[in-house]
C-alpha atoms as a PDB file:
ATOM      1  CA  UNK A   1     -37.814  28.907 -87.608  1.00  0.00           C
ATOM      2  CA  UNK A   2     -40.202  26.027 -86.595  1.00  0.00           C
ATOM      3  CA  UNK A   3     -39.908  24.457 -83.593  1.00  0.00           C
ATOM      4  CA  UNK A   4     -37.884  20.898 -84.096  1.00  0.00           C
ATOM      5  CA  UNK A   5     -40.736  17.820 -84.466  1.00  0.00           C
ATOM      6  CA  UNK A   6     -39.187  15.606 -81.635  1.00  0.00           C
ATOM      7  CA  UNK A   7     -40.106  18.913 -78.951  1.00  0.00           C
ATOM      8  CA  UNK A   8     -43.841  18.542 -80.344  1.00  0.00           C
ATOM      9  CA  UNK A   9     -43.868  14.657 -79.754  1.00  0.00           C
ATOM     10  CA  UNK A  10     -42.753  14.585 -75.882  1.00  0.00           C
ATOM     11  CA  UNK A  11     -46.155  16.269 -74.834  1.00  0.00           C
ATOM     12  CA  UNK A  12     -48.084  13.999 -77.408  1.00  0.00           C
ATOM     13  CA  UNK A  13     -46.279  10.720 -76.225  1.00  0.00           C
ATOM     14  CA  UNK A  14     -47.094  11.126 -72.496  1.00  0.00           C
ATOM     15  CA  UNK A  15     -50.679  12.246 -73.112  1.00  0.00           C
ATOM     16  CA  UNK A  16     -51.107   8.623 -75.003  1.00  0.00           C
ATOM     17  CA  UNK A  17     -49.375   7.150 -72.227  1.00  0.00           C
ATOM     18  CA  UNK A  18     -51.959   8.998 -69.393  1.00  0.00           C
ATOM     19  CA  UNK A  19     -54.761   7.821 -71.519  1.00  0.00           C
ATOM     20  CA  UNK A  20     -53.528   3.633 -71.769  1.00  0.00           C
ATOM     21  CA  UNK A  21     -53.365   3.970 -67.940  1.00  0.00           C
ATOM     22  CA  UNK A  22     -56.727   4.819 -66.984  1.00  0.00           C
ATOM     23  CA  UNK A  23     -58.721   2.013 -65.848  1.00  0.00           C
ATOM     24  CA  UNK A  24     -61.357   0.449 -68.318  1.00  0.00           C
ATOM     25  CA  UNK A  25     -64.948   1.798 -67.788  1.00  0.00           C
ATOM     26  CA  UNK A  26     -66.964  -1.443 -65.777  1.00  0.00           C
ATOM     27  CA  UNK A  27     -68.521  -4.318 -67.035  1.00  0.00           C
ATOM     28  CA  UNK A  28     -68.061  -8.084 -67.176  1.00  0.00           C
ATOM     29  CA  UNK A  29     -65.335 -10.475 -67.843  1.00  0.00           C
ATOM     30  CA  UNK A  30     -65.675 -13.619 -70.275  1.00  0.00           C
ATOM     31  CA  UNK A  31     -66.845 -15.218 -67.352  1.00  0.00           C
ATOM     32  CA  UNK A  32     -69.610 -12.815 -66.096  1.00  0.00           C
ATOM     33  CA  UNK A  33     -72.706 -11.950 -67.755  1.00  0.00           C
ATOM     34  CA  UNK A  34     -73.946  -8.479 -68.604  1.00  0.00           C
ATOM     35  CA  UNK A  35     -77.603  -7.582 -66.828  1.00  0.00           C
ATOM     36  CA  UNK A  36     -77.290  -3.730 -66.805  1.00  0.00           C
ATOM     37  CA  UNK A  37     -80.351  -4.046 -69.412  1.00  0.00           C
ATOM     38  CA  UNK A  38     -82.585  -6.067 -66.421  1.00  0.00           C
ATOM     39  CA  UNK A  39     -85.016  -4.585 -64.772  1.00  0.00           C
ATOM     40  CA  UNK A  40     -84.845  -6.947 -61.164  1.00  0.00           C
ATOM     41  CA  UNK A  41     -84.451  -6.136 -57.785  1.00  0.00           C
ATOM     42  CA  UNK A  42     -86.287  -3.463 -55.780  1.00  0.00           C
ATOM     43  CA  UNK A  43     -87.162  -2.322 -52.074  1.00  0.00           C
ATOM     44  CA  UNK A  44     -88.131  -5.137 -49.448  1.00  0.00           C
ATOM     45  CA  UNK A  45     -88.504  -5.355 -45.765  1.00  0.00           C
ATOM     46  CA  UNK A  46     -86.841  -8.706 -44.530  1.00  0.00           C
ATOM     47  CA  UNK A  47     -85.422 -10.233 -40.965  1.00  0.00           C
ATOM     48  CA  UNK A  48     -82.000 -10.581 -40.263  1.00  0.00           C
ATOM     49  CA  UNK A  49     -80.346 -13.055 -37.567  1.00  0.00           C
ATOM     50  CA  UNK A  50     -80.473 -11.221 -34.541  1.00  0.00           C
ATOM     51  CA  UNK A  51     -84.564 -10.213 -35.647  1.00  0.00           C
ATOM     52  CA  UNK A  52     -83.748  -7.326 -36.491  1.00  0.00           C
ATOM     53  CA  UNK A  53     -85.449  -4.966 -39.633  1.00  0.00           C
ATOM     54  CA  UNK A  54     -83.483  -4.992 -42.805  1.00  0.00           C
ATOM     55  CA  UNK A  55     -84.500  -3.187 -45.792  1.00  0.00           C
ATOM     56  CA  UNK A  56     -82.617  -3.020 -49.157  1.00  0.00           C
ATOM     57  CA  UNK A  57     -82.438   0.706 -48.861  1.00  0.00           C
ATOM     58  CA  UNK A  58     -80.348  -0.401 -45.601  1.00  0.00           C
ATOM     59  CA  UNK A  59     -77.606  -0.558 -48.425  1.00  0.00           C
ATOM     60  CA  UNK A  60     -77.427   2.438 -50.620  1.00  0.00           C
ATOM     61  CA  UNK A  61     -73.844   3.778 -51.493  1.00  0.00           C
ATOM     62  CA  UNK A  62     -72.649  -0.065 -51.417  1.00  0.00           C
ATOM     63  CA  UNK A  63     -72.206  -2.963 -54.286  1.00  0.00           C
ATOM     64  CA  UNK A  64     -74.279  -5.645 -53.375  1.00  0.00           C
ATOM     65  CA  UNK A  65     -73.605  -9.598 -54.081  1.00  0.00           C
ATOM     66  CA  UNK A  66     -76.649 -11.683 -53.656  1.00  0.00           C
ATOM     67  CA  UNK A  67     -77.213 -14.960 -53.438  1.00  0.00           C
ATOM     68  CA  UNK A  68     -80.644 -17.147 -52.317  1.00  0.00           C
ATOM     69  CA  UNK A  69     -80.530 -20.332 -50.747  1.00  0.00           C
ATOM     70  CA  UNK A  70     -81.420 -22.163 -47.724  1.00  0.00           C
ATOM     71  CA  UNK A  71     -79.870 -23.497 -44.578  1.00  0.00           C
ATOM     72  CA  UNK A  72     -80.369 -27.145 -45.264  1.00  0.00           C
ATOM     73  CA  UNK A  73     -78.652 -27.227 -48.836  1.00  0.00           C
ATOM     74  CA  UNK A  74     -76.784 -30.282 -48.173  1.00  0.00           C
ATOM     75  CA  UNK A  75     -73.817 -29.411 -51.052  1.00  0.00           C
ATOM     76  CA  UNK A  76     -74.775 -26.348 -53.931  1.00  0.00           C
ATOM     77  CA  UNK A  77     -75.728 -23.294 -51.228  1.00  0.00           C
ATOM     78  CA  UNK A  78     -72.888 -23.415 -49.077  1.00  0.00           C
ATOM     79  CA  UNK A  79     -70.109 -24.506 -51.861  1.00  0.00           C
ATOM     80  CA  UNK A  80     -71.853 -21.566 -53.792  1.00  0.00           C
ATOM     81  CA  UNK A  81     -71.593 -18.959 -50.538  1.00  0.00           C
ATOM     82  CA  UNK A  82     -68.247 -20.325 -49.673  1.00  0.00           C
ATOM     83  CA  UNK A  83     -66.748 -19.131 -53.221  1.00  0.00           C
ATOM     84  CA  UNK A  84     -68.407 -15.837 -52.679  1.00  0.00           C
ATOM     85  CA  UNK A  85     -67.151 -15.572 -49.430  1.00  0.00           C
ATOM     86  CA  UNK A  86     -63.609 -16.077 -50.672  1.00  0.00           C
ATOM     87  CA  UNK A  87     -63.775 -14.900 -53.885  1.00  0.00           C
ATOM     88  CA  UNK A  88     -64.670 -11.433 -51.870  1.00  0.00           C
ATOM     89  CA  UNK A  89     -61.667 -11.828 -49.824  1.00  0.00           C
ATOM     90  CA  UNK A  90     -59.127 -12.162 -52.197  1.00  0.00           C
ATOM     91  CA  UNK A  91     -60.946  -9.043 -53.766  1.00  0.00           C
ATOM     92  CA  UNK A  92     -59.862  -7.534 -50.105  1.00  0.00           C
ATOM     93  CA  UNK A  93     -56.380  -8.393 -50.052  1.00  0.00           C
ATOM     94  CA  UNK A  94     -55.939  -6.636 -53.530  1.00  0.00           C
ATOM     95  CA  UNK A  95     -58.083  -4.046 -53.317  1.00  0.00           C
ATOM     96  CA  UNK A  96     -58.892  -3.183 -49.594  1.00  0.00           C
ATOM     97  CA  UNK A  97     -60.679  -0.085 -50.161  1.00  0.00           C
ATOM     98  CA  UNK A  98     -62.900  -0.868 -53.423  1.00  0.00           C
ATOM     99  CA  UNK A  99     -63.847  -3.861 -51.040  1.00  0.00           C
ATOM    100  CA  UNK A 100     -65.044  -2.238 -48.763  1.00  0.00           C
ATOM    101  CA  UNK A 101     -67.744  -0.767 -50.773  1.00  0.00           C
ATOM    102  CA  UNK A 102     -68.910  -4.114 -50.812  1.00  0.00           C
ATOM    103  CA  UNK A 103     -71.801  -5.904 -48.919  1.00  0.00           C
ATOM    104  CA  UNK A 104     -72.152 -10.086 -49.724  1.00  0.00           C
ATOM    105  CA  UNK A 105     -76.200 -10.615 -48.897  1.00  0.00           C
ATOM    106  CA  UNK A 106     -78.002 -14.530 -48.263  1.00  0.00           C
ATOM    107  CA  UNK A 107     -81.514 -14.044 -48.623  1.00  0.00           C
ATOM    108  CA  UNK A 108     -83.435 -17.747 -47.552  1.00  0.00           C
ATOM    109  CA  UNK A 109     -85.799 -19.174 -49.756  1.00  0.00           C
ATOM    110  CA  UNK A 110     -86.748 -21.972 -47.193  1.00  0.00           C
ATOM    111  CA  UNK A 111     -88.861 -19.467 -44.331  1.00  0.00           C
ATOM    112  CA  UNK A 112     -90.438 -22.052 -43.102  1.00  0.00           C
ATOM    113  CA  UNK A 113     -87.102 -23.842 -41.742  1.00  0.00           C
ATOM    114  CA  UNK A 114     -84.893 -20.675 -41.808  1.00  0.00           C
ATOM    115  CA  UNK A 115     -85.322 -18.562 -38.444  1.00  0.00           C
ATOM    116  CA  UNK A 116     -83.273 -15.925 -38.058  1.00  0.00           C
ATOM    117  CA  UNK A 117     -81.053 -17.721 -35.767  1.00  0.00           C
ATOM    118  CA  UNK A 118     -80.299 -19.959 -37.754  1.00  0.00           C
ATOM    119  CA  UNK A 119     -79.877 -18.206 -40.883  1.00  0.00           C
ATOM    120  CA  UNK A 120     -77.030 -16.759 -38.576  1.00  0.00           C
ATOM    121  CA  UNK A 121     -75.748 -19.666 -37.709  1.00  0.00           C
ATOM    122  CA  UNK A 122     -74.892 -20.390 -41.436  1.00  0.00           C
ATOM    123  CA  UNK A 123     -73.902 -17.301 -42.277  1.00  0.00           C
ATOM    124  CA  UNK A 124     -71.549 -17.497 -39.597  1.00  0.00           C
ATOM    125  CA  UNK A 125     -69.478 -20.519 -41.379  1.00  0.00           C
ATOM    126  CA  UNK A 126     -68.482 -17.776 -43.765  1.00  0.00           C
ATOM    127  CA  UNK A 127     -67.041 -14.479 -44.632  1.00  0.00           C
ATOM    128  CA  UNK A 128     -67.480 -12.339 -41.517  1.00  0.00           C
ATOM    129  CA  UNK A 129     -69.522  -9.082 -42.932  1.00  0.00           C
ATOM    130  CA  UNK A 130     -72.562 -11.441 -45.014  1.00  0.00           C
ATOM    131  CA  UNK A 131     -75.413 -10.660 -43.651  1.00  0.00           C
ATOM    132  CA  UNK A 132     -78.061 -13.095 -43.786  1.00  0.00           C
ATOM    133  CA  UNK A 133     -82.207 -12.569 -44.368  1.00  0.00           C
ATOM    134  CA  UNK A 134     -85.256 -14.366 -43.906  1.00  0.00           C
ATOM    135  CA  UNK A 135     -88.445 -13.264 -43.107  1.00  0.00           C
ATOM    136  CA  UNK A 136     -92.489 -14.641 -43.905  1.00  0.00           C
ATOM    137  CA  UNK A 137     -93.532 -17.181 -46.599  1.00  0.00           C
ATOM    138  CA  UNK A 138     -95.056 -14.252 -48.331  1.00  0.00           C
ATOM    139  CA  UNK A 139     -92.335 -11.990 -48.093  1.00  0.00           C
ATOM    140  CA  UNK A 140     -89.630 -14.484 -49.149  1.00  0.00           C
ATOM    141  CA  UNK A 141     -91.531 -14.789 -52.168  1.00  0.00           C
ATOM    142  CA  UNK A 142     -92.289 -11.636 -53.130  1.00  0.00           C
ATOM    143  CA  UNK A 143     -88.381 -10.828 -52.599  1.00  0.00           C
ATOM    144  CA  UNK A 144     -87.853 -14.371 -54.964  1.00  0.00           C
ATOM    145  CA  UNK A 145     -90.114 -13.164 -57.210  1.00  0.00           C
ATOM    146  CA  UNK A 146     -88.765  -9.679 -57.398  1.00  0.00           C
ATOM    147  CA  UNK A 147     -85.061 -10.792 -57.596  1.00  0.00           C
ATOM    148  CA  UNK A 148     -85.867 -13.010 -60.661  1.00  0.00           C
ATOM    149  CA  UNK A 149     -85.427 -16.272 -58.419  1.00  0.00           C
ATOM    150  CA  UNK A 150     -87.326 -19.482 -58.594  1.00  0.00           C
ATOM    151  CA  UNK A 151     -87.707 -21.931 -55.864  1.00  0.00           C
ATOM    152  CA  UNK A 152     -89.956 -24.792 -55.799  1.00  0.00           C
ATOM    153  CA  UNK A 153     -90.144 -26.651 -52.105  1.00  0.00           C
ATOM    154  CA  UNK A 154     -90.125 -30.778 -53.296  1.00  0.00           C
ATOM    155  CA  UNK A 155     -92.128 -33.515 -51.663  1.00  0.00           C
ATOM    156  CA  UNK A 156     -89.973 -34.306 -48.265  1.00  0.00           C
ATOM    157  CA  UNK A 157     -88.796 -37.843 -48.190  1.00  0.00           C
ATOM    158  CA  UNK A 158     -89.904 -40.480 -45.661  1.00  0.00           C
ATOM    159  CA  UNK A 159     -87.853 -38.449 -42.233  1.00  0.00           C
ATOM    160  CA  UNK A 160     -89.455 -35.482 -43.181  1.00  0.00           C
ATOM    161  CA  UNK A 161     -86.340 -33.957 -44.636  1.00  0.00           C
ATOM    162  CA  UNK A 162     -87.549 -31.832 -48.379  1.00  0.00           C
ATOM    163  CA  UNK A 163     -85.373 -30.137 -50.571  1.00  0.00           C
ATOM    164  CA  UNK A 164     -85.759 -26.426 -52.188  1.00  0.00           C
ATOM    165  CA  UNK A 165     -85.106 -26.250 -55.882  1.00  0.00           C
ATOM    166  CA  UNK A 166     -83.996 -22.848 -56.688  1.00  0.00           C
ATOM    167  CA  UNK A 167     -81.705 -20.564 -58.899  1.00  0.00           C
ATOM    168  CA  UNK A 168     -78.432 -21.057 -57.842  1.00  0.00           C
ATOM    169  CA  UNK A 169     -76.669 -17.427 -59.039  1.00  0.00           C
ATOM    170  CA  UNK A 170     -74.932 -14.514 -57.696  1.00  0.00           C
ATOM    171  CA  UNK A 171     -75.784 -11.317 -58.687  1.00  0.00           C
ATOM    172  CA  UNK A 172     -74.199  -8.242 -58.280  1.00  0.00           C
ATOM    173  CA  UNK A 173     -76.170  -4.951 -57.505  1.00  0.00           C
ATOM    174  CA  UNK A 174     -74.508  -1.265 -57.459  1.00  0.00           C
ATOM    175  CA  UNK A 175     -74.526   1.226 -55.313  1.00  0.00           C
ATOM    176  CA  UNK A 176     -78.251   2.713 -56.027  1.00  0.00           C
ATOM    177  CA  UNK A 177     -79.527  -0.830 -56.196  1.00  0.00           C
ATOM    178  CA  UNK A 178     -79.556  -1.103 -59.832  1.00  0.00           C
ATOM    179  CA  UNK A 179     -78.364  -5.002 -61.220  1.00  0.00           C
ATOM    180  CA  UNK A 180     -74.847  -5.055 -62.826  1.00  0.00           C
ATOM    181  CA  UNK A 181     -74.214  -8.701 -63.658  1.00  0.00           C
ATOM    182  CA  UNK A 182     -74.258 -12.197 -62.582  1.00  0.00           C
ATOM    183  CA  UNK A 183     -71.296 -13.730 -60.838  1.00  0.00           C
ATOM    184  CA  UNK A 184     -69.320 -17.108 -61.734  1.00  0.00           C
ATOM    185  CA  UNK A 185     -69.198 -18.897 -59.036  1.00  0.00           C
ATOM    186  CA  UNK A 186     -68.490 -21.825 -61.263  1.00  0.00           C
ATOM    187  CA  UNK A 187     -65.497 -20.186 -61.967  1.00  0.00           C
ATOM    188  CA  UNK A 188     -64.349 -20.338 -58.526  1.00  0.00           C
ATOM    189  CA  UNK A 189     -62.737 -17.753 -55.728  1.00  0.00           C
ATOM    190  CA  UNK A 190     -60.333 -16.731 -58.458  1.00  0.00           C
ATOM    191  CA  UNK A 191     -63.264 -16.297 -61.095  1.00  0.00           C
ATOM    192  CA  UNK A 192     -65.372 -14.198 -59.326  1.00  0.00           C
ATOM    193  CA  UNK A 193     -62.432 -11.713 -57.353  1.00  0.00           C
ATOM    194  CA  UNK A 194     -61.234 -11.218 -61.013  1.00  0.00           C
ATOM    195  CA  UNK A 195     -65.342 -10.508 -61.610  1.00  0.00           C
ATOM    196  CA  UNK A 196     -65.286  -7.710 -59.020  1.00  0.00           C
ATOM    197  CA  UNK A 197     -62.193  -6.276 -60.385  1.00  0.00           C
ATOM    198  CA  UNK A 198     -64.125  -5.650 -63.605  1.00  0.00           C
ATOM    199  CA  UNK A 199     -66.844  -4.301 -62.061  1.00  0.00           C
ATOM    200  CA  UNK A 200     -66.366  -2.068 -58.579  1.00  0.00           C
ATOM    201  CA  UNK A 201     -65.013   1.361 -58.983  1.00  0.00           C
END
């Protein structure tokens, strides 16, 4: 005699249920935009704040967040590093360990200003494991260049003072250096935790 139907369905129903629990495969929100097709990025040699060496191979096996800007941004850099810095952190306090496999990066566009102490200085002001870069005019801007970033310095104003027009993005990087997606910052810390979420694994 067969074996009754509602025996056959108990394995079937929790093998559905296994399957709705696994976690999506990665990629971005609404918010985030999609650059697994690009072909940016690549190995550099840079300074970081205490003069030290850094290359990018420095940080294979971790997601990388990078954003380029300079020291003297009066408002857009450090509102735009701030909401990294605390987007990241809320990533922590939900998901310690993924965070941990990641590594926030600020890479100065403005060498010429940007020493490595103080590129420390305003990395500092922020979340405590960003590490920030600077390095030649020639370097910088082979890293810009290489990162798909544009920055144009602008005719300083009668003190002396000049600005640094420049892409204002963060982009995510995975773990073999490859680019994943850009960030919304405009989105806020919320935005861009929720961003991670998607994406780290």
């Amino acid at each position: 005699m067969p074996a009754p139907i509602r025996f056959l369905a108990l394995p079937a129903a929790l093998a559905l249920a296994a399957c709705s629990s696994a976690p999506p495969p990665p990629g971005p929100t609404t918010d985030g935009v999609d650059m697994r097709d690009g072909t940016i990025g690549g190995d550099f040699t840079l300074t970081g704040s205490k003069g030290q060496k850094v290359n990018w191979a420095d940080f294979k096996g971790k997601y990388r967040m990078v954003y380029f800007g300079f020291t003297n941004c009066p408002a857009i850099c450090p509102t735009d590093v701030l909401r990294m810095s605390q987007g990241l952190e809320l990533f922590e306090k939900e998901h310690p360990e993924l965070a941990a496999k990641v590594q926030p990066i600020f890479i100065s566009i403005d060498p010429e200003r940007d020493t490595p102490e103080k590129v420390g200085e305003f990395v500092g002001n922020f979340h405590p494991r960003l590490v920030g870069l600077t390095g030649s005019p020639e370097d910088i801007a082979a890293v810009a260049k290489a990162f798909g970033t544009s920055a144009q310095k602008e005719s300083p104003d009668e003190t002396g003072f000049y600005n640094v027009a420049h892409s204002t993005f963060v982009t995510l990087f995975g773990p073999d250096g490859e680019p994943l997606g850009i960030l919304p910052t405009d989105k806020g810390p919320e935005g861009l935790a929720r961003e991670l979420e998607a994406w780290i694994r």
